[in-house]
C-alpha atoms as a PDB file:
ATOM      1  CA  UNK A   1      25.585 -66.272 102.843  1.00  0.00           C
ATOM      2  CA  UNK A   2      27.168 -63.202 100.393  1.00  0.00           C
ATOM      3  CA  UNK A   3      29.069 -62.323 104.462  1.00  0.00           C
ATOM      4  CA  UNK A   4      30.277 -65.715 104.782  1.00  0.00           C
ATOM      5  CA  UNK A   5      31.206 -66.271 100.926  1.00  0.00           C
ATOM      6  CA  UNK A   6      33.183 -62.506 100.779  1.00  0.00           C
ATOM      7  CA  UNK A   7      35.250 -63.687 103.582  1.00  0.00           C
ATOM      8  CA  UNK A   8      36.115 -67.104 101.681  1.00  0.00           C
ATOM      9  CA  UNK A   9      34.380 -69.056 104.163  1.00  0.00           C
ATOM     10  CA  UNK A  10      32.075 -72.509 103.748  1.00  0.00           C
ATOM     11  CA  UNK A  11      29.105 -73.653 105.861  1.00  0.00           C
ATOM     12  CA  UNK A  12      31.396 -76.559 107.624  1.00  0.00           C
ATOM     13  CA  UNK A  13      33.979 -74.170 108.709  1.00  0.00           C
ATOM     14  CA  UNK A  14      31.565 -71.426 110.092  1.00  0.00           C
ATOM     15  CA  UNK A  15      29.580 -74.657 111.863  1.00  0.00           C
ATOM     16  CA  UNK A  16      32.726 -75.813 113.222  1.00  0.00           C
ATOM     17  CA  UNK A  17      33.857 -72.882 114.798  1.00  0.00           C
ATOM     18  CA  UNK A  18      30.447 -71.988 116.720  1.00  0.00           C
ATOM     19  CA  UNK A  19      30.027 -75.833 117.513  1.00  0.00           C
ATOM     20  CA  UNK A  20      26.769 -76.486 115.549  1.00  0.00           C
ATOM     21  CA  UNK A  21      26.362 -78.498 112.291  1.00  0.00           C
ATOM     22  CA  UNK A  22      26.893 -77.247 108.875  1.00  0.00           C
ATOM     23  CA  UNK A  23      22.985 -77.735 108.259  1.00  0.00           C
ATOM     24  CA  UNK A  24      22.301 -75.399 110.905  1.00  0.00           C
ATOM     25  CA  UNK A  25      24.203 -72.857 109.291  1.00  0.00           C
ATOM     26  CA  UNK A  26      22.439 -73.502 106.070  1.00  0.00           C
ATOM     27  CA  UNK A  27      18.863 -73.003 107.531  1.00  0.00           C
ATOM     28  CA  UNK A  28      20.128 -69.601 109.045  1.00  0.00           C
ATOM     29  CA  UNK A  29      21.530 -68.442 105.900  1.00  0.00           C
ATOM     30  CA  UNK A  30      17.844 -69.785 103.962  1.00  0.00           C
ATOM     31  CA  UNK A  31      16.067 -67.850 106.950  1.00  0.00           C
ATOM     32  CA  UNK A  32      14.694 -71.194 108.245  1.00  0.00           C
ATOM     33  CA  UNK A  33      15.530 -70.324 111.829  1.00  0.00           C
ATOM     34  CA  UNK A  34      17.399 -67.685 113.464  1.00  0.00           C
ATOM     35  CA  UNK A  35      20.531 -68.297 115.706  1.00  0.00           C
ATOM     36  CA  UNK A  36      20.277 -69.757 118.740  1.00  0.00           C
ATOM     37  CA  UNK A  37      23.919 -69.416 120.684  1.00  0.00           C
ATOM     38  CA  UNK A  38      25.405 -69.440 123.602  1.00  0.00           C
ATOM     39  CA  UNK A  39      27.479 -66.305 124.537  1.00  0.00           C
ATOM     40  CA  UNK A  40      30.362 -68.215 123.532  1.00  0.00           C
ATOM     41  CA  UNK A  41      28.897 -69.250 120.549  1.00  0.00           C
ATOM     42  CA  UNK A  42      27.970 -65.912 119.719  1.00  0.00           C
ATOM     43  CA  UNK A  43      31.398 -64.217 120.283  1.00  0.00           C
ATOM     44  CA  UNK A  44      33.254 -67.140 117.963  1.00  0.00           C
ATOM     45  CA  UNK A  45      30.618 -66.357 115.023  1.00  0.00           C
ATOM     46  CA  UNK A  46      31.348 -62.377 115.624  1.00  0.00           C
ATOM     47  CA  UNK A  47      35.130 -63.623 115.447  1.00  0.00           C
ATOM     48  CA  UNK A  48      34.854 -65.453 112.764  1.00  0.00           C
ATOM     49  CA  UNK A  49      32.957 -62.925 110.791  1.00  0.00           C
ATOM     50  CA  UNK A  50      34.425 -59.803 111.812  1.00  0.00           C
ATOM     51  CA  UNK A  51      31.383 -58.457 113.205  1.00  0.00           C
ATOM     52  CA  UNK A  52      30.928 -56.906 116.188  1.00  0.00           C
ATOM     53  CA  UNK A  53      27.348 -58.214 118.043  1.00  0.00           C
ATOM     54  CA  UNK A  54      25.631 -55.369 116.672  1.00  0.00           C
ATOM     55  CA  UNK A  55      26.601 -55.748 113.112  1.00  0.00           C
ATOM     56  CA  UNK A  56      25.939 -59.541 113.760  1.00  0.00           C
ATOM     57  CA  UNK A  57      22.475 -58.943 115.137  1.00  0.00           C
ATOM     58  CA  UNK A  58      20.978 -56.710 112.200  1.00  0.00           C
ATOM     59  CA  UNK A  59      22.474 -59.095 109.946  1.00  0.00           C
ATOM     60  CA  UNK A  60      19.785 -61.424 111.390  1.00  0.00           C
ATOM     61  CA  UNK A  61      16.674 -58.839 111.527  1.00  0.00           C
ATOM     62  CA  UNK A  62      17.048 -58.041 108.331  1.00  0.00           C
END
């Protein structure tokens, strides 16, 4: 969440971009449930974040 709000971002637009809903990114950000992408999915959320897969991935196991 402090990632996605320092870039200026919302919930909709990061859901948009990786092609799930803006719920899903909610429960991610709450811990709920961890990521589940495609490849493609994954590279558009590093994209969108400026992360590269490793930054993206400790982000996550954290």
């Amino acid at each position: 969440m402090k990632l996605r709000e320092s870039l200026g971002l919302t919930q909709r637009q990061i859901a948009e971009v990786v092609g799930v809903t803006d719920q899903t990114v909610s429960n991610w950000e709450r811990g709920v449930n961890l990521p589940r992408l495609t490849p493609i999915q994954t590279a558009k959320l590093c994209q969108i974040t400026r992360l590269s897969i490793e930054e993206l991935a400790q982000l996550f196991n954290q």
